[in-house]
PDB file of N, CA and C in Angstrom:
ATOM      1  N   UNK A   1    -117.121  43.779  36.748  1.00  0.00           N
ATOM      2  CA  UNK A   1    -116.903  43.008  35.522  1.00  0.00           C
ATOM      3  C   UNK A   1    -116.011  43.838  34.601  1.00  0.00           C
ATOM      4  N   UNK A   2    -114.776  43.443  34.610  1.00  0.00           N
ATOM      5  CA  UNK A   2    -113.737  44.281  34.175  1.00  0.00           C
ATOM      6  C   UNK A   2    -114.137  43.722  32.638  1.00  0.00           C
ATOM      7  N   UNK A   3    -114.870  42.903  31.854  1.00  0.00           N
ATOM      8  CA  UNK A   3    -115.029  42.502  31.035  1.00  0.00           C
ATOM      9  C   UNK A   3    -115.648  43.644  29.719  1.00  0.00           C
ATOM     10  N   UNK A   4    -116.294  44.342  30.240  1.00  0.00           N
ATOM     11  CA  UNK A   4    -116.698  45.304  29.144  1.00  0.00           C
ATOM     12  C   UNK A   4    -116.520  46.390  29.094  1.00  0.00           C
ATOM     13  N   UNK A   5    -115.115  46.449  30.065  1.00  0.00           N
ATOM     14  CA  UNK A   5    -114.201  47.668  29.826  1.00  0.00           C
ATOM     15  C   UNK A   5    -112.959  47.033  28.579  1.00  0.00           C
ATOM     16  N   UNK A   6    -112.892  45.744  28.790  1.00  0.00           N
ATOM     17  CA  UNK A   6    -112.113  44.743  27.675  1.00  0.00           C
ATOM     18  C   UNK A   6    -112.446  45.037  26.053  1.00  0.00           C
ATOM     19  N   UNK A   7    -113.937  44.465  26.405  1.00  0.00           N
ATOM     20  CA  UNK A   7    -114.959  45.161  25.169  1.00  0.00           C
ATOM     21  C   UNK A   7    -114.482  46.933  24.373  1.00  0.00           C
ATOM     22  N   UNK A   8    -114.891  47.541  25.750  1.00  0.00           N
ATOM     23  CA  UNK A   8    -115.195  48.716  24.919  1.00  0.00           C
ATOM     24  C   UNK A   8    -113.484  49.445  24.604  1.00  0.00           C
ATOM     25  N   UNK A   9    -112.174  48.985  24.837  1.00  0.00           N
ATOM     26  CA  UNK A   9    -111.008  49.144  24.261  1.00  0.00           C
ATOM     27  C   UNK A   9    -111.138  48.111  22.946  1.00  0.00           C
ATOM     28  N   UNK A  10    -111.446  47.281  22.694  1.00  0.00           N
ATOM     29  CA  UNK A  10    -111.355  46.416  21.472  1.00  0.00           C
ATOM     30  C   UNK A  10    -112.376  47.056  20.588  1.00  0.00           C
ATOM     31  N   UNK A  11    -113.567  47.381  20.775  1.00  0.00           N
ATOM     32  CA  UNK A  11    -113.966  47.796  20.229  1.00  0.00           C
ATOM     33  C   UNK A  11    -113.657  49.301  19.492  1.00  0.00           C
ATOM     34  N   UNK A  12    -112.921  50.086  20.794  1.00  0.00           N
ATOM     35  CA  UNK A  12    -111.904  51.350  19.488  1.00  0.00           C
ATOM     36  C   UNK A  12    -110.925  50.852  18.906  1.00  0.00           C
ATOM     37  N   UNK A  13    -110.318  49.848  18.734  1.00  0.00           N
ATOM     38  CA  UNK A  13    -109.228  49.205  18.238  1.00  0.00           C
ATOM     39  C   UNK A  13    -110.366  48.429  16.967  1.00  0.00           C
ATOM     40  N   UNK A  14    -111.337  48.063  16.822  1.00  0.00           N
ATOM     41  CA  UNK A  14    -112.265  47.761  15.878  1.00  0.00           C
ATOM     42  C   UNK A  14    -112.207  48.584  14.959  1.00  0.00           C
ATOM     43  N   UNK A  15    -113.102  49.750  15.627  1.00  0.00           N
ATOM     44  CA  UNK A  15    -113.690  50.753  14.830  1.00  0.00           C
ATOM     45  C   UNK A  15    -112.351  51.351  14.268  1.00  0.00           C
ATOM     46  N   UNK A  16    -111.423  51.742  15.221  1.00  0.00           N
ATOM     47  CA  UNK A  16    -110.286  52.375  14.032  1.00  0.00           C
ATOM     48  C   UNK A  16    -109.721  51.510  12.373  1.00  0.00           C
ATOM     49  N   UNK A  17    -109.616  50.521  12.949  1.00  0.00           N
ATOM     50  CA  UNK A  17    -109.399  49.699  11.474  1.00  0.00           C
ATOM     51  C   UNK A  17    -110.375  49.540  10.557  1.00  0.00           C
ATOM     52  N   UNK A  18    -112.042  49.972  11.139  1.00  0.00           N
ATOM     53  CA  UNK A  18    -112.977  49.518   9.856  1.00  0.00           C
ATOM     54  C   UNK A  18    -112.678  50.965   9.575  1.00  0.00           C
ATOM     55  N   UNK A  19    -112.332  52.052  10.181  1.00  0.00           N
ATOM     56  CA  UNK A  19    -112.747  52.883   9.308  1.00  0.00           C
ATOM     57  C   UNK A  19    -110.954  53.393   8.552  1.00  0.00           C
ATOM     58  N   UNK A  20    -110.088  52.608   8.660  1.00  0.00           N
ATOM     59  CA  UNK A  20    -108.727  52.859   7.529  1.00  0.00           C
ATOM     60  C   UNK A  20    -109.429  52.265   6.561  1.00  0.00           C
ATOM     61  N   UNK A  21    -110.236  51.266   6.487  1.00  0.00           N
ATOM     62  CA  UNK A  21    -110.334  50.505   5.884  1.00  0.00           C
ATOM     63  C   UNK A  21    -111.824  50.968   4.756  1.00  0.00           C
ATOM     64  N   UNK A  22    -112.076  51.541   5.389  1.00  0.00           N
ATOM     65  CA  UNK A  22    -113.430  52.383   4.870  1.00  0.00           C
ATOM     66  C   UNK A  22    -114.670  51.171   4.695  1.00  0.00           C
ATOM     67  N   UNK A  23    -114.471  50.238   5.750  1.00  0.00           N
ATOM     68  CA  UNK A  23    -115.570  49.214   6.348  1.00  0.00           C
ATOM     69  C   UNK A  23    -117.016  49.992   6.695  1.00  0.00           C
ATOM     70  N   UNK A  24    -118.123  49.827   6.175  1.00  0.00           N
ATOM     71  CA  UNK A  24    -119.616  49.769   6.224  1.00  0.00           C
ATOM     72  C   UNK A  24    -119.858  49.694   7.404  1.00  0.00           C
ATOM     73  N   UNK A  25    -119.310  48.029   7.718  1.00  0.00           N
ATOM     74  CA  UNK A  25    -119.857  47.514   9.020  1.00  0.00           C
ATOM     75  C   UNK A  25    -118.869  46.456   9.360  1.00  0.00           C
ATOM     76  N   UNK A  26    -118.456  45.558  10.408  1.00  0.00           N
ATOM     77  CA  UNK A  26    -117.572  44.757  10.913  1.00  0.00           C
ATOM     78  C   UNK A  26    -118.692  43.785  10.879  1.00  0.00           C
ATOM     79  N   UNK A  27    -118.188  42.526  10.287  1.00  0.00           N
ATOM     80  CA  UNK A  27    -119.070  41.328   9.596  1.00  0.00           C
ATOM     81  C   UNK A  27    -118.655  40.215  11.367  1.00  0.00           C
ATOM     82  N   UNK A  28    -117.207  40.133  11.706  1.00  0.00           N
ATOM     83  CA  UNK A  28    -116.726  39.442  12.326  1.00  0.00           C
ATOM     84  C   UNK A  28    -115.641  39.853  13.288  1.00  0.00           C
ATOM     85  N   UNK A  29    -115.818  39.659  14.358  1.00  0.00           N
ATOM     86  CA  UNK A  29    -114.015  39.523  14.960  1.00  0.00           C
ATOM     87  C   UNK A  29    -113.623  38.281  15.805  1.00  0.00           C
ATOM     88  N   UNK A  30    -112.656  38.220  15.324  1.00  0.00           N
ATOM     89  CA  UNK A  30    -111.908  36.740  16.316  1.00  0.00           C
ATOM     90  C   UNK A  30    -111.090  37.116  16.854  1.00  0.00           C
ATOM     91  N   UNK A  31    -111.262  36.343  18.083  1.00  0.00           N
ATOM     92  CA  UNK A  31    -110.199  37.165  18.879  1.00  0.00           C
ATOM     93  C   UNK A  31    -109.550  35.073  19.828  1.00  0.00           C
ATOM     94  N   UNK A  32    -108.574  35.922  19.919  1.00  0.00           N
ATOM     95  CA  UNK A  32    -107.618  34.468  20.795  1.00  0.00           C
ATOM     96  C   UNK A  32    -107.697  34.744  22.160  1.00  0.00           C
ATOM     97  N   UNK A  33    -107.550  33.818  22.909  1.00  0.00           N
ATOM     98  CA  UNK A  33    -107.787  34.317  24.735  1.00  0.00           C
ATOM     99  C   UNK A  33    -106.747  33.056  25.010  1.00  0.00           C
ATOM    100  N   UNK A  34    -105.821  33.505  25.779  1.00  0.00           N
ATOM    101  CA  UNK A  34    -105.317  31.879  26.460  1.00  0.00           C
ATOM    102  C   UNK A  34    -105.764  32.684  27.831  1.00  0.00           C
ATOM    103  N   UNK A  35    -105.951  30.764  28.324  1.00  0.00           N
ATOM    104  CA  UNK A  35    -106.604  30.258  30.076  1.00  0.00           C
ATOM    105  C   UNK A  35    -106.177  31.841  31.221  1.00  0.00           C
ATOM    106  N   UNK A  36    -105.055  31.855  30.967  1.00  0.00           N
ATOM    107  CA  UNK A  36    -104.262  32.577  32.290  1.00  0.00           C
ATOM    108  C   UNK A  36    -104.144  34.345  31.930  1.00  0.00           C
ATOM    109  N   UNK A  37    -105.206  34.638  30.912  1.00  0.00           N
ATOM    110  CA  UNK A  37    -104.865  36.308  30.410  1.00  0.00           C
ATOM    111  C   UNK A  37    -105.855  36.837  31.133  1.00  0.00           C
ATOM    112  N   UNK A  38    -106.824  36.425  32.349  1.00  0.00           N
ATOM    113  CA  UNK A  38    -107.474  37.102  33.246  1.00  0.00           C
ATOM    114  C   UNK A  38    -108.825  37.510  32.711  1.00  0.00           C
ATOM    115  N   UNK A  39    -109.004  37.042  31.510  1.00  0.00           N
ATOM    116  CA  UNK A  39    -110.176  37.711  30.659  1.00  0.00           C
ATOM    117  C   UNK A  39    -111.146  36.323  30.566  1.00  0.00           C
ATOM    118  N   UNK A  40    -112.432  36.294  31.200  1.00  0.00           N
ATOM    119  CA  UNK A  40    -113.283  35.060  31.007  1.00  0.00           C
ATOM    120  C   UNK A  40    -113.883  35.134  29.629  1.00  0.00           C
ATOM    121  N   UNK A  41    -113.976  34.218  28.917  1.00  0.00           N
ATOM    122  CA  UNK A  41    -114.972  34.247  27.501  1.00  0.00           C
ATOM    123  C   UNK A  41    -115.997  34.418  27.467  1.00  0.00           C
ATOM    124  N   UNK A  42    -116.637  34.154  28.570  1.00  0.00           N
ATOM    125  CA  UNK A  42    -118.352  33.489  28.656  1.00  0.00           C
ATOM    126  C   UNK A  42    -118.727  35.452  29.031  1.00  0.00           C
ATOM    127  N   UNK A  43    -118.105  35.836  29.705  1.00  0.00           N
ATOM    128  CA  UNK A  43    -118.314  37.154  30.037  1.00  0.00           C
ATOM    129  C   UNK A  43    -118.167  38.414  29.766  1.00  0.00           C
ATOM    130  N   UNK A  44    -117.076  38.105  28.880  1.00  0.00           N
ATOM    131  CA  UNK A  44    -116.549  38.816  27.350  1.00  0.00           C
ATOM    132  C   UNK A  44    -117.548  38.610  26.271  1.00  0.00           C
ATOM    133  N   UNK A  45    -118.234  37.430  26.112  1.00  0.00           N
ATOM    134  CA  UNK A  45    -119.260  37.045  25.262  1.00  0.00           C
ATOM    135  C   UNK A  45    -120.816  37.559  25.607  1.00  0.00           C
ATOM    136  N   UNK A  46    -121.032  38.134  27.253  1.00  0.00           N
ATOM    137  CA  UNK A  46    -122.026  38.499  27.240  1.00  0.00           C
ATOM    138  C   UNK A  46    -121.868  40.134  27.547  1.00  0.00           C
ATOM    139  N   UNK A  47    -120.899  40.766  27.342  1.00  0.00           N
ATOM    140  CA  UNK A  47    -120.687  41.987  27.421  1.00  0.00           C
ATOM    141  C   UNK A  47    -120.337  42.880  26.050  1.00  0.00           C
ATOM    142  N   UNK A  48    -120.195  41.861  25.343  1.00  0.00           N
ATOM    143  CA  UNK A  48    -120.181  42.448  24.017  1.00  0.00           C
ATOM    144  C   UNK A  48    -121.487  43.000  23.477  1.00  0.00           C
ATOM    145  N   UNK A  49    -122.112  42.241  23.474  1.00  0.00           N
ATOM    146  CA  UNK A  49    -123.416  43.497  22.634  1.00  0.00           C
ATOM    147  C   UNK A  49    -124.276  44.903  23.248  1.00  0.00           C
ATOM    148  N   UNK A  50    -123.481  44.800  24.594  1.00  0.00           N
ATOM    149  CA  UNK A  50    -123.678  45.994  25.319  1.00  0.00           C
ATOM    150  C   UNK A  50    -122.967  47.125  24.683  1.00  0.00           C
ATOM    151  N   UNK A  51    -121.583  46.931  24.459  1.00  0.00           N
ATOM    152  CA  UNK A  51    -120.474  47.522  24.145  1.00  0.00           C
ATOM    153  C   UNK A  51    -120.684  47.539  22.853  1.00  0.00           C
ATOM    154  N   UNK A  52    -120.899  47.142  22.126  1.00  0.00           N
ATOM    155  CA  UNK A  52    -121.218  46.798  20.228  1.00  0.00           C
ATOM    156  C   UNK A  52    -122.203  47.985  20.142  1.00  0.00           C
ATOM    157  N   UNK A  53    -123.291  48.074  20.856  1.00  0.00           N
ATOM    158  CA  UNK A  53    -124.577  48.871  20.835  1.00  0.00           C
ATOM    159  C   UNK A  53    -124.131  50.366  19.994  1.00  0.00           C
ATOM    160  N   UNK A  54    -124.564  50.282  18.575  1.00  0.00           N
ATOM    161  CA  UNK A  54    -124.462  51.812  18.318  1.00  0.00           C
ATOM    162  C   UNK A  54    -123.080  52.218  18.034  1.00  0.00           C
ATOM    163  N   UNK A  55    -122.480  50.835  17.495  1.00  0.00           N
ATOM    164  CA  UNK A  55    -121.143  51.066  17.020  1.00  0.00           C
ATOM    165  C   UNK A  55    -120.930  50.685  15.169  1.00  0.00           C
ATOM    166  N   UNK A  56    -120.240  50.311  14.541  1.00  0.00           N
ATOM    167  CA  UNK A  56    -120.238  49.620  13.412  1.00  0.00           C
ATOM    168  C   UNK A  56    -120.046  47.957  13.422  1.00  0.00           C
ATOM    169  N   UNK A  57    -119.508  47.432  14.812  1.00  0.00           N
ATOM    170  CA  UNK A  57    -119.718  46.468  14.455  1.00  0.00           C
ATOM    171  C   UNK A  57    -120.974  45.990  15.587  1.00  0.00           C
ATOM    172  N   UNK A  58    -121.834  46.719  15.526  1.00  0.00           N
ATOM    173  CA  UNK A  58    -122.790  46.482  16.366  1.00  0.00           C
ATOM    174  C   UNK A  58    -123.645  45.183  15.883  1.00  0.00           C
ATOM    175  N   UNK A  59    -123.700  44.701  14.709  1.00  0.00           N
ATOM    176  CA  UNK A  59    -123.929  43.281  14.439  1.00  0.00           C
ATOM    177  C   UNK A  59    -122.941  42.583  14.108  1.00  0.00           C
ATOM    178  N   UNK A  60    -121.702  42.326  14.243  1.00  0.00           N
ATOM    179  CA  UNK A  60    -120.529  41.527  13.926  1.00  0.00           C
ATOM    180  C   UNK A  60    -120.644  40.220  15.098  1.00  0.00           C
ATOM    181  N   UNK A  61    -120.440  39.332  14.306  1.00  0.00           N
ATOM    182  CA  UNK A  61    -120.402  38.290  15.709  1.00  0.00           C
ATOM    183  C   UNK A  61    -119.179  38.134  16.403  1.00  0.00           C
ATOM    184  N   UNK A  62    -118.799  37.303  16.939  1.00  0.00           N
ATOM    185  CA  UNK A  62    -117.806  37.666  18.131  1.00  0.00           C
ATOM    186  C   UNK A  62    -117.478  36.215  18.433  1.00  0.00           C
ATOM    187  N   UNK A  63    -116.076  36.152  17.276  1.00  0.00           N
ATOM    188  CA  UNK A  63    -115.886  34.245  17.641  1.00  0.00           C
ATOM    189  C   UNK A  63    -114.942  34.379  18.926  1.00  0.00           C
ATOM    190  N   UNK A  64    -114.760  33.764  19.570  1.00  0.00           N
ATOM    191  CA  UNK A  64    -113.244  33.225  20.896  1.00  0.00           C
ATOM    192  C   UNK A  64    -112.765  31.879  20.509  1.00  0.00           C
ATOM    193  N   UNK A  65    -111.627  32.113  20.331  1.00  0.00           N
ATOM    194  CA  UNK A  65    -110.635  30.996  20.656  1.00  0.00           C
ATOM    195  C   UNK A  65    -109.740  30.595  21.456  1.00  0.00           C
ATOM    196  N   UNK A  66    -109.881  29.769  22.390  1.00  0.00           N
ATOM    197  CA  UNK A  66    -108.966  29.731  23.373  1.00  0.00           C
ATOM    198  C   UNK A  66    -107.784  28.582  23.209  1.00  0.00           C
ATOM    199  N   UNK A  67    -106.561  29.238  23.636  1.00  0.00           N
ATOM    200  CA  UNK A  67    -105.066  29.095  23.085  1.00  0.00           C
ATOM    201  C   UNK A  67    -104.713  28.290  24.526  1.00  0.00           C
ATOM    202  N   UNK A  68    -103.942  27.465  23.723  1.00  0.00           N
ATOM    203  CA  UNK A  68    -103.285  26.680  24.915  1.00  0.00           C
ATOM    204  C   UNK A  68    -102.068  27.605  25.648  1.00  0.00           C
ATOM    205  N   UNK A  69    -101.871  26.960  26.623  1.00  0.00           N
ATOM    206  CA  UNK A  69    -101.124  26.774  27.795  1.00  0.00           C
ATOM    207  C   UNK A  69     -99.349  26.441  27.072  1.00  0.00           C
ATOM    208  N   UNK A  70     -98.292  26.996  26.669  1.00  0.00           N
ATOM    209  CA  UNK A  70     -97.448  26.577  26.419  1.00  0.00           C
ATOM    210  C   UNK A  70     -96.224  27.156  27.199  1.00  0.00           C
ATOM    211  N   UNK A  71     -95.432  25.962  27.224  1.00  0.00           N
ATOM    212  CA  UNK A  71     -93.971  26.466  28.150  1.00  0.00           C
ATOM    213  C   UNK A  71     -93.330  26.093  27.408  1.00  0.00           C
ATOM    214  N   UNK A  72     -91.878  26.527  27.869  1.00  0.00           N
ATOM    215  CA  UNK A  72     -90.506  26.280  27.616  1.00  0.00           C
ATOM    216  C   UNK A  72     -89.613  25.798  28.642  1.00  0.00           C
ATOM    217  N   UNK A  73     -89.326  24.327  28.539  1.00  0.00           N
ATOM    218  CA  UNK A  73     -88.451  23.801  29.425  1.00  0.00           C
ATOM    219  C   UNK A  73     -86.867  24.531  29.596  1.00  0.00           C
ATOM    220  N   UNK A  74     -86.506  25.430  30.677  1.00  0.00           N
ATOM    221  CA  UNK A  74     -85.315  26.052  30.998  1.00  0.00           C
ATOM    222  C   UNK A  74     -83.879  24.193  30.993  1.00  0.00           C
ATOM    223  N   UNK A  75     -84.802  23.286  31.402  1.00  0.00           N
ATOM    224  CA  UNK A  75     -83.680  21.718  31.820  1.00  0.00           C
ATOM    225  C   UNK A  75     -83.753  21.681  30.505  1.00  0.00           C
ATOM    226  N   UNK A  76     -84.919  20.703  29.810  1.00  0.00           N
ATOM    227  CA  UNK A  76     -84.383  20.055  28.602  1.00  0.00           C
ATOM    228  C   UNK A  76     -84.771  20.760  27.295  1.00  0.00           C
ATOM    229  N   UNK A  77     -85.024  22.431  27.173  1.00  0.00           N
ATOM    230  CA  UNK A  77     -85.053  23.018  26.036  1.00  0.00           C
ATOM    231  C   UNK A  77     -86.275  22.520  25.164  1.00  0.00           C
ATOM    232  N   UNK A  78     -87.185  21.927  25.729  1.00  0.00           N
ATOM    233  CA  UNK A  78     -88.378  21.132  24.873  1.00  0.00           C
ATOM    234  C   UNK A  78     -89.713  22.674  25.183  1.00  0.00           C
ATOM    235  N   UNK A  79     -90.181  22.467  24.264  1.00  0.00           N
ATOM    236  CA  UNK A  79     -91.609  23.598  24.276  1.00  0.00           C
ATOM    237  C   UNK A  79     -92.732  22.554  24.356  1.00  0.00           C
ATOM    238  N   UNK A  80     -93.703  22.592  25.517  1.00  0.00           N
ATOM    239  CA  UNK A  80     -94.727  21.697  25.413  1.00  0.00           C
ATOM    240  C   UNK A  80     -95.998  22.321  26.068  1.00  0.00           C
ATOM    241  N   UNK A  81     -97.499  21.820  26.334  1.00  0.00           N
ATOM    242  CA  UNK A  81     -98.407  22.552  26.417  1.00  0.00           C
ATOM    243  C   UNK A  81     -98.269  22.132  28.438  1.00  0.00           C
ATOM    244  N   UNK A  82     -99.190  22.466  29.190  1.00  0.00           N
ATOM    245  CA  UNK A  82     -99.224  22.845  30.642  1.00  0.00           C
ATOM    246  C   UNK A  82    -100.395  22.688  30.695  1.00  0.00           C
ATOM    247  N   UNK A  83    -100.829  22.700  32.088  1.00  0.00           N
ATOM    248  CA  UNK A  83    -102.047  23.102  32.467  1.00  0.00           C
ATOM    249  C   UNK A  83    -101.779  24.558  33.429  1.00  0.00           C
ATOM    250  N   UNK A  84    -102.782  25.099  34.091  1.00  0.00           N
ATOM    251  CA  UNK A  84    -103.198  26.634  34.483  1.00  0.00           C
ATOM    252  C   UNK A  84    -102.097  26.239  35.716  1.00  0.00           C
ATOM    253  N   UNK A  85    -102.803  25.508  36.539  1.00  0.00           N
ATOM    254  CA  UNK A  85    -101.949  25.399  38.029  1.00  0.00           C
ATOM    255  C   UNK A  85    -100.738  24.508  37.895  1.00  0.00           C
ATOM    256  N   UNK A  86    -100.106  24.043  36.353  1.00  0.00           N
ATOM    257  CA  UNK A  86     -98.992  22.827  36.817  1.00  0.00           C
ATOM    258  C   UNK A  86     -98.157  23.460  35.659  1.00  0.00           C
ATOM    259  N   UNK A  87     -97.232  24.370  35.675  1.00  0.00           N
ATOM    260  CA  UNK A  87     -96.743  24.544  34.639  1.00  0.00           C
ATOM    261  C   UNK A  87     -95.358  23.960  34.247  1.00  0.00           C
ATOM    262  N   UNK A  88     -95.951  22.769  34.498  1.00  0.00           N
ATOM    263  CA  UNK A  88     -94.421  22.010  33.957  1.00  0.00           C
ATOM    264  C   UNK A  88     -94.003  21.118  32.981  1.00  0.00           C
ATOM    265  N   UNK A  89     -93.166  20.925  32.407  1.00  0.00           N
ATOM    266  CA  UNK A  89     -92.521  20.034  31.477  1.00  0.00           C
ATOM    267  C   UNK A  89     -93.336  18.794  30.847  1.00  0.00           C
ATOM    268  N   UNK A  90     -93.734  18.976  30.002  1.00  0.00           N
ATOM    269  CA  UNK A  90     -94.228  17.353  29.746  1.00  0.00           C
ATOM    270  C   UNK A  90     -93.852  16.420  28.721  1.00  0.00           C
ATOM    271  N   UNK A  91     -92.381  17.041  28.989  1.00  0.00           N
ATOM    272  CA  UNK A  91     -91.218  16.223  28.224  1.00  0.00           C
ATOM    273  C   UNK A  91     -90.615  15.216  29.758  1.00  0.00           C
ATOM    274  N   UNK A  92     -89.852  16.700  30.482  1.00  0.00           N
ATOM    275  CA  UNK A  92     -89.346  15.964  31.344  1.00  0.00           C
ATOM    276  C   UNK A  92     -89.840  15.826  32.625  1.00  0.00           C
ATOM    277  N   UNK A  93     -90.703  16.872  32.893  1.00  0.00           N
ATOM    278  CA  UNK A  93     -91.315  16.658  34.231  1.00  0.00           C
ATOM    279  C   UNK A  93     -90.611  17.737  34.786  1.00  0.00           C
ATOM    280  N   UNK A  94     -90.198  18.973  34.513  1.00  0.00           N
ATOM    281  CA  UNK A  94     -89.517  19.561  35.456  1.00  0.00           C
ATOM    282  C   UNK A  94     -90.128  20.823  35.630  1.00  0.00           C
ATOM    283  N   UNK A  95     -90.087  21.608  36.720  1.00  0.00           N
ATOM    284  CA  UNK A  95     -90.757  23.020  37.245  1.00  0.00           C
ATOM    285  C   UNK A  95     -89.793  24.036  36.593  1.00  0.00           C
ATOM    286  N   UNK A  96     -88.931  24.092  35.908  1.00  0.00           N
ATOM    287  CA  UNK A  96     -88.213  25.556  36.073  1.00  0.00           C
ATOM    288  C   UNK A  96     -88.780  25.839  34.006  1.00  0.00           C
ATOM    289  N   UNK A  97     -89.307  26.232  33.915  1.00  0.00           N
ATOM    290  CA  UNK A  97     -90.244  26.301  32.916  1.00  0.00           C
ATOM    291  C   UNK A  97     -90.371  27.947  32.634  1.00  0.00           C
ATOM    292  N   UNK A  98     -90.513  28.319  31.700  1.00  0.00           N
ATOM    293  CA  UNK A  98     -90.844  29.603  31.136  1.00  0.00           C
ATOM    294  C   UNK A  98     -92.518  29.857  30.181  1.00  0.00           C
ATOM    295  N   UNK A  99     -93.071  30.632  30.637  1.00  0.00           N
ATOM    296  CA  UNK A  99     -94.567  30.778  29.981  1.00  0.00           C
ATOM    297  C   UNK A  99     -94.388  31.199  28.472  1.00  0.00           C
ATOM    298  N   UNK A 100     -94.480  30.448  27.396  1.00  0.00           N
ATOM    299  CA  UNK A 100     -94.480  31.118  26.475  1.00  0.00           C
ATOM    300  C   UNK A 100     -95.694  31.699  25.750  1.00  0.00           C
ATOM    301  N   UNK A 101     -97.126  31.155  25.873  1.00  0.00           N
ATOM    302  CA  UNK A 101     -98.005  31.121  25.106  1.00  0.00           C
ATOM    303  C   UNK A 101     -99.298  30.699  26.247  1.00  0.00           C
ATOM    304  N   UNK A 102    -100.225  31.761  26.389  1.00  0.00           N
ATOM    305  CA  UNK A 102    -101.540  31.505  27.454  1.00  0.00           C
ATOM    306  C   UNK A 102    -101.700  32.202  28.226  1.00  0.00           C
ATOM    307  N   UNK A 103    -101.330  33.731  28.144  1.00  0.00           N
ATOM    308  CA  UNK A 103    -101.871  34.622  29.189  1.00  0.00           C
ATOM    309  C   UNK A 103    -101.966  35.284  28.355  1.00  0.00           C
ATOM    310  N   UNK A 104    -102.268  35.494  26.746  1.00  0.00           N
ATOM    311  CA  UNK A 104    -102.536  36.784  25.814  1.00  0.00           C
ATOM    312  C   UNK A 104    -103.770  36.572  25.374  1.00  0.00           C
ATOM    313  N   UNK A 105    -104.516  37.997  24.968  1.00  0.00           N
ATOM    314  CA  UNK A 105    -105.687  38.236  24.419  1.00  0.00           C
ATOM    315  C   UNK A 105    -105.441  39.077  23.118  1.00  0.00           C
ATOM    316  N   UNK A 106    -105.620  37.973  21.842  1.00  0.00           N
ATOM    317  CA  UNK A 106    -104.658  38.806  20.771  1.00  0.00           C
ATOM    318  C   UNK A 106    -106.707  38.837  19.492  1.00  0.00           C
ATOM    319  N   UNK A 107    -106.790  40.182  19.498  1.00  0.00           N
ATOM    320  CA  UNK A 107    -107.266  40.548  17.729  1.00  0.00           C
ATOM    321  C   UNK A 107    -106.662  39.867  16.906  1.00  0.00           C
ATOM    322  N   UNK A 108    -107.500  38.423  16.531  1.00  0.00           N
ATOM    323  CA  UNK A 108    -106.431  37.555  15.612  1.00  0.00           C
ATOM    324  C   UNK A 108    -107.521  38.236  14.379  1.00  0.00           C
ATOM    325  N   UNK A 109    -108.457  38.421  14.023  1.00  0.00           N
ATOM    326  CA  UNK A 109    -108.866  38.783  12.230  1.00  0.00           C
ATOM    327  C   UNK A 109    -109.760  39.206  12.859  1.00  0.00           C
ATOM    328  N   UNK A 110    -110.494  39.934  11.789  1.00  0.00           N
ATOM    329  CA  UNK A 110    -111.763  41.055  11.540  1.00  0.00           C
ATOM    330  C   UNK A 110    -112.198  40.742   9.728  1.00  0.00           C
ATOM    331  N   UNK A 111    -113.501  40.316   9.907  1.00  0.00           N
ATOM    332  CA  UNK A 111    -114.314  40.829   8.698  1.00  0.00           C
ATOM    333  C   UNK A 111    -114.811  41.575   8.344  1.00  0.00           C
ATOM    334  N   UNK A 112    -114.581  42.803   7.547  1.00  0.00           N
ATOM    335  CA  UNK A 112    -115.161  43.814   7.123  1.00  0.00           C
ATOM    336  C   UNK A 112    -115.942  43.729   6.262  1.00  0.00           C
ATOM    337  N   UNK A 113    -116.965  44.689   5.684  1.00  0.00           N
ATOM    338  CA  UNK A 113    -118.376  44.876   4.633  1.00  0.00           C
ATOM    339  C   UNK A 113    -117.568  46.305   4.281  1.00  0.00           C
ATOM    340  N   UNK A 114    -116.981  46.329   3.324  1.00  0.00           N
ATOM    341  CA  UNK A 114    -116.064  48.103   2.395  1.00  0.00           C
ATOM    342  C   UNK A 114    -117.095  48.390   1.716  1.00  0.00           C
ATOM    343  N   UNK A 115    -117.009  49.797   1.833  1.00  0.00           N
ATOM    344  CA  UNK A 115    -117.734  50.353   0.870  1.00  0.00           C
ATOM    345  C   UNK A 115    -117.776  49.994  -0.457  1.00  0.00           C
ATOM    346  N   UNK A 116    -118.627  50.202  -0.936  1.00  0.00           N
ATOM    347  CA  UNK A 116    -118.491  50.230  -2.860  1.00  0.00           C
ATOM    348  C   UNK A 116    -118.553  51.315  -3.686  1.00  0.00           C
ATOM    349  N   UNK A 117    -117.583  51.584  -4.570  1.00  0.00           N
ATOM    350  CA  UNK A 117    -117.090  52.785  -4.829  1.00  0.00           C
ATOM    351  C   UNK A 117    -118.210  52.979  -5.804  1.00  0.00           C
ATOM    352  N   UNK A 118    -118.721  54.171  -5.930  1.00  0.00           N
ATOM    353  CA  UNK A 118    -119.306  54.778  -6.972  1.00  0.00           C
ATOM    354  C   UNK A 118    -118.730  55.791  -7.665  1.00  0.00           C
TER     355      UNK A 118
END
């Protein structure tokens, strides 16, 4: 389960920003997944609080959003969404298509708890 080796890199990519940030604790992270970035949600979702354990955002919840499927028609220059196995045109119907959008796993926001200055 390559999944909470996923985890535990996001999670130093976490922790470094709560602590520029001089974050308490990580309230939230959202993260984006499109279909084809090799990373399952459901398994990413149950490998996280393994990986969280004894961290700062060890109670942060853990939203996923999953991102469509988008191409770029190389024939008629149109950008439209795909499915996993058909990546083609659904302007014109054509195969010579370019992936633009659905194989990334992007840190879209983080909620932090900052300290309070005394």
């Amino acid at each position: 389960m390559h999944e909470l080796s996923i985890c535990q890199s996001l999670l130093d990519q976490v922790e470094q920003l709560a602590h520029q940030h001089q974050a308490q604790q990580v309230v939230k992270i959202v993260l984006h997944i499109g279909p084809l970035s090799g990373v399952e949600a459901p398994l990413l979702q149950h490998a996280y609080p393994l990986a969280a354990a004894g961290t700062v955002a060890e109670h942060a919840v853990l939203e996923i959003h999953t991102l469509p499927i988008k191409v770029h028609c190389k024939s008629c220059g149109q950008d439209s969404e795909a499915s996993a196995n058909r990546l083609l045109c659904a302007h014109c119907g054509d195969w010579h298509t370019q992936l633009i959008s659905g194989d990334e796993m992007l840190l879209a926001s983080l909620e932090l708890d900052q300290k309070e200055d005394t």
